[in-house]
C-alpha atoms as a PDB file:
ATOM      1  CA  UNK A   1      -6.854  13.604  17.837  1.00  0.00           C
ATOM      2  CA  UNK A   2      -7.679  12.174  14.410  1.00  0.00           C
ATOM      3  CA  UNK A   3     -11.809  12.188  13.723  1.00  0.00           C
ATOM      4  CA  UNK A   4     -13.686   9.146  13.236  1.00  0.00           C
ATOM      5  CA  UNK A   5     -13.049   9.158   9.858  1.00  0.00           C
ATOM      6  CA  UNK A   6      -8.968   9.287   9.615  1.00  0.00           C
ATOM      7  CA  UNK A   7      -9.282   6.633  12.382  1.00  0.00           C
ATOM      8  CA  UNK A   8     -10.649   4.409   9.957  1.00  0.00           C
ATOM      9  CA  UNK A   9      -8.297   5.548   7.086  1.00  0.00           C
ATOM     10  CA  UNK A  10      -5.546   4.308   9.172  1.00  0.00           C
ATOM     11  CA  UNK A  11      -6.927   0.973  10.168  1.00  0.00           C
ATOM     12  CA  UNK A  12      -7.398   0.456   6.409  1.00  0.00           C
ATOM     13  CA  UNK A  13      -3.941   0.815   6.001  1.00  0.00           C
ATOM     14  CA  UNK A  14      -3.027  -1.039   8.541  1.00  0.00           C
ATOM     15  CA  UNK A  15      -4.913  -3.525   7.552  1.00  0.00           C
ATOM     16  CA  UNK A  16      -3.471  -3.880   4.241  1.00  0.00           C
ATOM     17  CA  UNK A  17      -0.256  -3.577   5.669  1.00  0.00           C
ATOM     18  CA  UNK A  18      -0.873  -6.762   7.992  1.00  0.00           C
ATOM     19  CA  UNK A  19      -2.639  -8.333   4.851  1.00  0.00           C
ATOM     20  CA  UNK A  20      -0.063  -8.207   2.681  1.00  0.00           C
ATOM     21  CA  UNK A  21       2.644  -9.299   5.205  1.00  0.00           C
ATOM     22  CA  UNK A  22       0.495 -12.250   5.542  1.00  0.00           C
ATOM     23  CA  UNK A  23       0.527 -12.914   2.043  1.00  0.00           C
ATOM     24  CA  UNK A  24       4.118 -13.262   1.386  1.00  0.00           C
ATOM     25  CA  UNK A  25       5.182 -14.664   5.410  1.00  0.00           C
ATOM     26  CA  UNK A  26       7.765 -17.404   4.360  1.00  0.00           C
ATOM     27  CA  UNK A  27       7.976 -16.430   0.733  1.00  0.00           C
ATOM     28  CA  UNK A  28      11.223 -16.268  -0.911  1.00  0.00           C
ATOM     29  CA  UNK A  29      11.320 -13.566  -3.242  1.00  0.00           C
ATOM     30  CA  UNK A  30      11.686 -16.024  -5.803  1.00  0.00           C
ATOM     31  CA  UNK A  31       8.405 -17.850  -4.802  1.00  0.00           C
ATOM     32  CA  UNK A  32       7.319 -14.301  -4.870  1.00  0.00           C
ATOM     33  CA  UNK A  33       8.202 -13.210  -8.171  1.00  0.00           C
ATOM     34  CA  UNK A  34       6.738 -16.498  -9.394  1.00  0.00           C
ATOM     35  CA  UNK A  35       3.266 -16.980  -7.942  1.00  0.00           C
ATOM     36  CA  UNK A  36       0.870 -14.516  -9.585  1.00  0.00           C
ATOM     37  CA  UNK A  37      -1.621 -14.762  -7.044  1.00  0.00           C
ATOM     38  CA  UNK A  38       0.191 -13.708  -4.315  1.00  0.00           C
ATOM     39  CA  UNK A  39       1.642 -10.971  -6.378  1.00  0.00           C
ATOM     40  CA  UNK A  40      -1.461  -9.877  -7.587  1.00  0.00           C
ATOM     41  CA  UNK A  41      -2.946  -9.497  -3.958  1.00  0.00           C
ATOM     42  CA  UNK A  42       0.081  -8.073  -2.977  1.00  0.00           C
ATOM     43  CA  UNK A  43      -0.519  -5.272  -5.520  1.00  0.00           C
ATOM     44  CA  UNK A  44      -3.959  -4.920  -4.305  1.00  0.00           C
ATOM     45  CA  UNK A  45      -3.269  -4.300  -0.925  1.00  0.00           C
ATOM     46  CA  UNK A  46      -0.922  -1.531  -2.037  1.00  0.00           C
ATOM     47  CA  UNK A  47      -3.260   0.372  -4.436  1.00  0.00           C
ATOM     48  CA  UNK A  48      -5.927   0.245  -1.447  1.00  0.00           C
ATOM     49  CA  UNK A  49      -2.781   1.460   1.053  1.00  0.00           C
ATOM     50  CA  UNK A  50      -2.106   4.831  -1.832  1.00  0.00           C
ATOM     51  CA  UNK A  51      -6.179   5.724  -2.247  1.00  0.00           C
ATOM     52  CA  UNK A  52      -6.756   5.655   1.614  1.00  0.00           C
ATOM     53  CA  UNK A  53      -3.400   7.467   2.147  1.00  0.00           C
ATOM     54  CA  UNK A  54      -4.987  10.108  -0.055  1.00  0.00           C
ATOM     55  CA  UNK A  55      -7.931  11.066   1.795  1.00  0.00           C
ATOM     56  CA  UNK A  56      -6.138  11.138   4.800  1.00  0.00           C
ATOM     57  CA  UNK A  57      -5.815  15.418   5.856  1.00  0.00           C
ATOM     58  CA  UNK A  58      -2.527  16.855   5.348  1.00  0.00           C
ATOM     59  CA  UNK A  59      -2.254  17.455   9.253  1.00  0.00           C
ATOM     60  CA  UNK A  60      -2.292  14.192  10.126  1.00  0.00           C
ATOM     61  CA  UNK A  61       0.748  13.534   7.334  1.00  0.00           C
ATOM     62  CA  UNK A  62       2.911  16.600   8.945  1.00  0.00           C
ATOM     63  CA  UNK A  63       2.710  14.913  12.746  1.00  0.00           C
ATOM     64  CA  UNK A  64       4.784  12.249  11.023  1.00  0.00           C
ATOM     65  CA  UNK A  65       7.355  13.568   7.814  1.00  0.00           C
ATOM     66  CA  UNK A  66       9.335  10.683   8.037  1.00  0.00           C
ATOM     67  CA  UNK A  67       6.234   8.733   6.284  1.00  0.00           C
ATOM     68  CA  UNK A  68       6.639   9.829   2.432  1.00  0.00           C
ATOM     69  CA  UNK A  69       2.743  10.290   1.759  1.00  0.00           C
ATOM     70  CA  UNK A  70       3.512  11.363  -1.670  1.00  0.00           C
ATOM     71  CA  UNK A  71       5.324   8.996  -3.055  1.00  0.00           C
ATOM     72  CA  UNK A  72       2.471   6.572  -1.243  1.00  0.00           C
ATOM     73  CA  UNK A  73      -0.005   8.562  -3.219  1.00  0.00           C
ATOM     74  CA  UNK A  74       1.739   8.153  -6.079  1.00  0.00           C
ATOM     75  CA  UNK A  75       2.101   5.191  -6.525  1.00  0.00           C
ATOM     76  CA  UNK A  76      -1.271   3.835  -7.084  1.00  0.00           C
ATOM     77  CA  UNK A  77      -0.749   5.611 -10.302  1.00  0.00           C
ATOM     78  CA  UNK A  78       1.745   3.304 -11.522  1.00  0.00           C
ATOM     79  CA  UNK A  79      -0.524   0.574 -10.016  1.00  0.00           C
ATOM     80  CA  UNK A  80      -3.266   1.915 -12.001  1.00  0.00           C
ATOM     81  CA  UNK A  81      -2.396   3.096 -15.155  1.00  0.00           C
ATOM     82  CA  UNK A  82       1.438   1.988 -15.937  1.00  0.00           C
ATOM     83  CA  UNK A  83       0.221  -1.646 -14.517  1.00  0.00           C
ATOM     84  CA  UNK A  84       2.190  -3.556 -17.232  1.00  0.00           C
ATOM     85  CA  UNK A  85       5.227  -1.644 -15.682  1.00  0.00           C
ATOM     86  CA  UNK A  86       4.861  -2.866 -12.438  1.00  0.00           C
ATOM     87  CA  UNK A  87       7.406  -5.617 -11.659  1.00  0.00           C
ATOM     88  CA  UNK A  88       7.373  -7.906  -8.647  1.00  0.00           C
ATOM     89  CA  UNK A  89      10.674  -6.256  -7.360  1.00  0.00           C
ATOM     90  CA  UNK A  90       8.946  -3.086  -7.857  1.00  0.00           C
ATOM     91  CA  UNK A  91       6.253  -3.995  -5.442  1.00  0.00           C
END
């Protein structure tokens, strides 16, 4: 059973999963692409997603392999540091 403190790891993500669905419910990805806002929050939501997936411990990642943690991780290092990269397809 995951402690108190992965419980709450997992809510954040879940939360920002739900948040960022919310964000972009009826979008196009055209209307995407082209509202900065939304992208921008969309973003946001995914940098939060790759530092909580982070802290989470490494047995709670192996119950579930099919989840690529480390490519989660990752990628709020791109988010981060290669931000004028980061494309709205991309995200």
């Amino acid at each position: 059973m995951p402690s108190e403190q992965s419980r709450a790891a997992l809510y954040d993500i879940a939360h920002r999963i739900d948040l960022a669905d919310h964000f972009i419910t009826g979008m196009t990805y055209e209307a995407f692409r082209d509202d900065l806002r939304t992208l921008y929050a969309v973003t946001r939501c995914l940098e939060i997603i790759s530092e909580v997936s982070r802290r989470l411990p490494s047995e709670l990642k192996q119950r579930d392999p099919s989840i690529a943690w480390r490519d989660m991780a990752a990628a709020g290092n791109i988010y981060r540091h290669e931000y004028e990269d980061v494309e709205a397809q991309q995200v």
